[in-house]
Structure formats: C-alpha cells, structure tokens
Protein backbone atom coordinates (compact mmCIF):
# COMPACT_ATOMS: atom_id res chain seq x y z
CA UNK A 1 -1.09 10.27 56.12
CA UNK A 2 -1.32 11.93 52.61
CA UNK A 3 -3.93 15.27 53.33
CA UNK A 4 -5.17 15.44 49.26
CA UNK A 5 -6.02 12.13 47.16
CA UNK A 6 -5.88 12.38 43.87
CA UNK A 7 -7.55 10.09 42.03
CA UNK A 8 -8.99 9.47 38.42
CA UNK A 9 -12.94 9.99 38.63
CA UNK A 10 -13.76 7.76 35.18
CA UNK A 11 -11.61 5.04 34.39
CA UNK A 12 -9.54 5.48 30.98
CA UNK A 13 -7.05 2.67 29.25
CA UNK A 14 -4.51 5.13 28.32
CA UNK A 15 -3.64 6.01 32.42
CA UNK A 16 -2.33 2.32 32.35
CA UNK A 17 -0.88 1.60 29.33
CA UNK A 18 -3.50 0.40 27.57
CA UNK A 19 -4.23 -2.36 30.20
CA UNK A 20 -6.63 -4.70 28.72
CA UNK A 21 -7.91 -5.55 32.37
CA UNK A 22 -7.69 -2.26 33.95
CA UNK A 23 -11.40 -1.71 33.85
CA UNK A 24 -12.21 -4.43 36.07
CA UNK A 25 -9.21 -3.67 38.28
CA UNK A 26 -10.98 -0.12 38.48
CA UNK A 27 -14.22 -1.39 39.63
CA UNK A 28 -13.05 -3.57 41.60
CA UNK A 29 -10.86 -1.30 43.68
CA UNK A 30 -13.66 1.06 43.72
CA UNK A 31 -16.12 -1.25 45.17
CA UNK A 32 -13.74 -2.28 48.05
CA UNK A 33 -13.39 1.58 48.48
CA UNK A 34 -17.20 2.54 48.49
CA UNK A 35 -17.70 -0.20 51.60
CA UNK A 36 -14.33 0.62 53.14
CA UNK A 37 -14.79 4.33 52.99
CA UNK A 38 -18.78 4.07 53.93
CA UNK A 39 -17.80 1.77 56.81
CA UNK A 40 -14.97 3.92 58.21
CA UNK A 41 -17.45 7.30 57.98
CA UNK A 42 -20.27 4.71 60.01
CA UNK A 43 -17.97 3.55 62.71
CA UNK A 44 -16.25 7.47 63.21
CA UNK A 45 -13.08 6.75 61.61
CA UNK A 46 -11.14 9.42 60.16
CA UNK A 47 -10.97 9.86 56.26
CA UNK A 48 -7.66 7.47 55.68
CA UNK A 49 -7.93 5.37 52.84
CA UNK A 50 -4.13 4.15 53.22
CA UNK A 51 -5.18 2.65 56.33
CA UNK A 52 -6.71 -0.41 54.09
CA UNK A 53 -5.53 -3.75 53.66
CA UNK A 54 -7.32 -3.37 50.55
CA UNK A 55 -5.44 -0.18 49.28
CA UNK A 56 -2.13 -1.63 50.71
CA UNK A 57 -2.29 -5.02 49.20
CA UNK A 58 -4.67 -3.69 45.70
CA UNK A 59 -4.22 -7.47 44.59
CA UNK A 60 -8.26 -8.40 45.53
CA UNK A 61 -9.30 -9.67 42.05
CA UNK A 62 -5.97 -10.29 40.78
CA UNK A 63 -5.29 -13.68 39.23
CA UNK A 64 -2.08 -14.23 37.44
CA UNK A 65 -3.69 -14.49 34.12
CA UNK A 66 -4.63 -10.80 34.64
CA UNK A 67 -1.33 -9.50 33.53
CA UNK A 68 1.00 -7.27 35.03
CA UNK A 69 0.35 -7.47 38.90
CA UNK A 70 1.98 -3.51 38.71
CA UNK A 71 -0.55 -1.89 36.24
CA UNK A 72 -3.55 -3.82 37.72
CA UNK A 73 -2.56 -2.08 41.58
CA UNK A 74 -2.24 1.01 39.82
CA UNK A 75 -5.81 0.98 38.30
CA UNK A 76 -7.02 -0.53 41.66
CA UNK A 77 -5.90 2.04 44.00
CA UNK A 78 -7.12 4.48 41.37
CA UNK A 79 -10.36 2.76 41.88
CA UNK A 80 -10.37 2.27 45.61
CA UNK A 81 -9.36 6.37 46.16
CA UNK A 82 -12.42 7.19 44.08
CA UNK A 83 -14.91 5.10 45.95
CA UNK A 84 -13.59 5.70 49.30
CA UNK A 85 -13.97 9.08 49.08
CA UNK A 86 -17.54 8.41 47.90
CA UNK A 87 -18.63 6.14 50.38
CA UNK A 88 -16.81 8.36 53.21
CA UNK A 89 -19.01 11.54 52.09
CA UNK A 90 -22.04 9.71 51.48
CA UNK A 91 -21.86 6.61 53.99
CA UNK A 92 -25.46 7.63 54.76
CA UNK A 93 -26.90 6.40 51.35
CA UNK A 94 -25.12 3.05 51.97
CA UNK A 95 -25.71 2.15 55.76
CA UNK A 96 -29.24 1.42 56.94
CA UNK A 97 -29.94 -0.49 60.05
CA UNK A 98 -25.97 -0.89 60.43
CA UNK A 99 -26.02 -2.99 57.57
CA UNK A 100 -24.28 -1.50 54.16
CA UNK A 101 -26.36 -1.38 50.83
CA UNK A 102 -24.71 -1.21 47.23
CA UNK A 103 -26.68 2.48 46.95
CA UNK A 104 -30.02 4.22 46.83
C-alpha cells in the first residue's frame, strides 16, 4: 500500500496530452472515488484507494470510441485519488441513514 497519493486537484488537458475526453474520464473517476472513499470511511475501512476494482480496472465509462484506453485510466485514477480522498475525510456529508448522498 502506497502511504502518500498524489493526485491532480483540478483537472487540466495538458496532464494527458491534450486528451479530448479526459475531462469526463476525470469526473468520472472522481465520482466512483467520492462513493468508494465515503463508503470505505462508513463501513471502518482503512484509507486504501488501490484496494478498488474501480481504481484497478479505471475503464468504468470507457467505450472504445473514447480514444486511447491508456490516457483515459490515467485521467481516471487521477480522478478517483482526488475523490476518494474526499469522500474518505468527509464521508459524513455523504452518508445519512446508511444511505450515500451526492453532497450537502
């Protein structure tokens, strides 16, 4: 298990080449992460974000007409690390009643 993620906190074209899909790769990586990481904080899980499917596969999303399958992981895990780490810190904002909640 890595003990630091690094991760980009706004999403910029230039970290992937110029991706012309990256963006939604992005979000979409980050919105598996925000449940994943809100979840894991919920159940008592420690703060792993490798321990995904999600982050291991980083394909959710990804259709063939997409591009490079590469580039669009990249952006994805980028993604995923930043809301993981949000929804692990703040998995109070987005659990009520056991039941998770986009946000406040």
């Amino acid at each position: 298990m890595t003990d630091y993620y690094f991760f980009t906190l706004t999403y910029e074209a230039g970290n992937y080449g110029g991706y012309s899909y990256g963006l939604s790769a992005y979000d979409q990586g980050y919105e598996d992460g925000l449940y994943t990481g809100a979840n894991d904080a919920w159940r008592g899980q420690s703060y792993d974000p490798e321990r995904s499917h999600f982050f291991a596969r980083a394909t959710h999303g990804y259709r063939n007409t997409l591009g490079q399958r590469a580039i669009y992981q990249q952006a994805y895990r980028d993604g995923f690390l930043r809301g993981y780490d949000e929804g692990f810190r703040n998995w109070q904002q987005y659990f009520s009643g056991g039941v998770f909640h986009r946000g406040p």
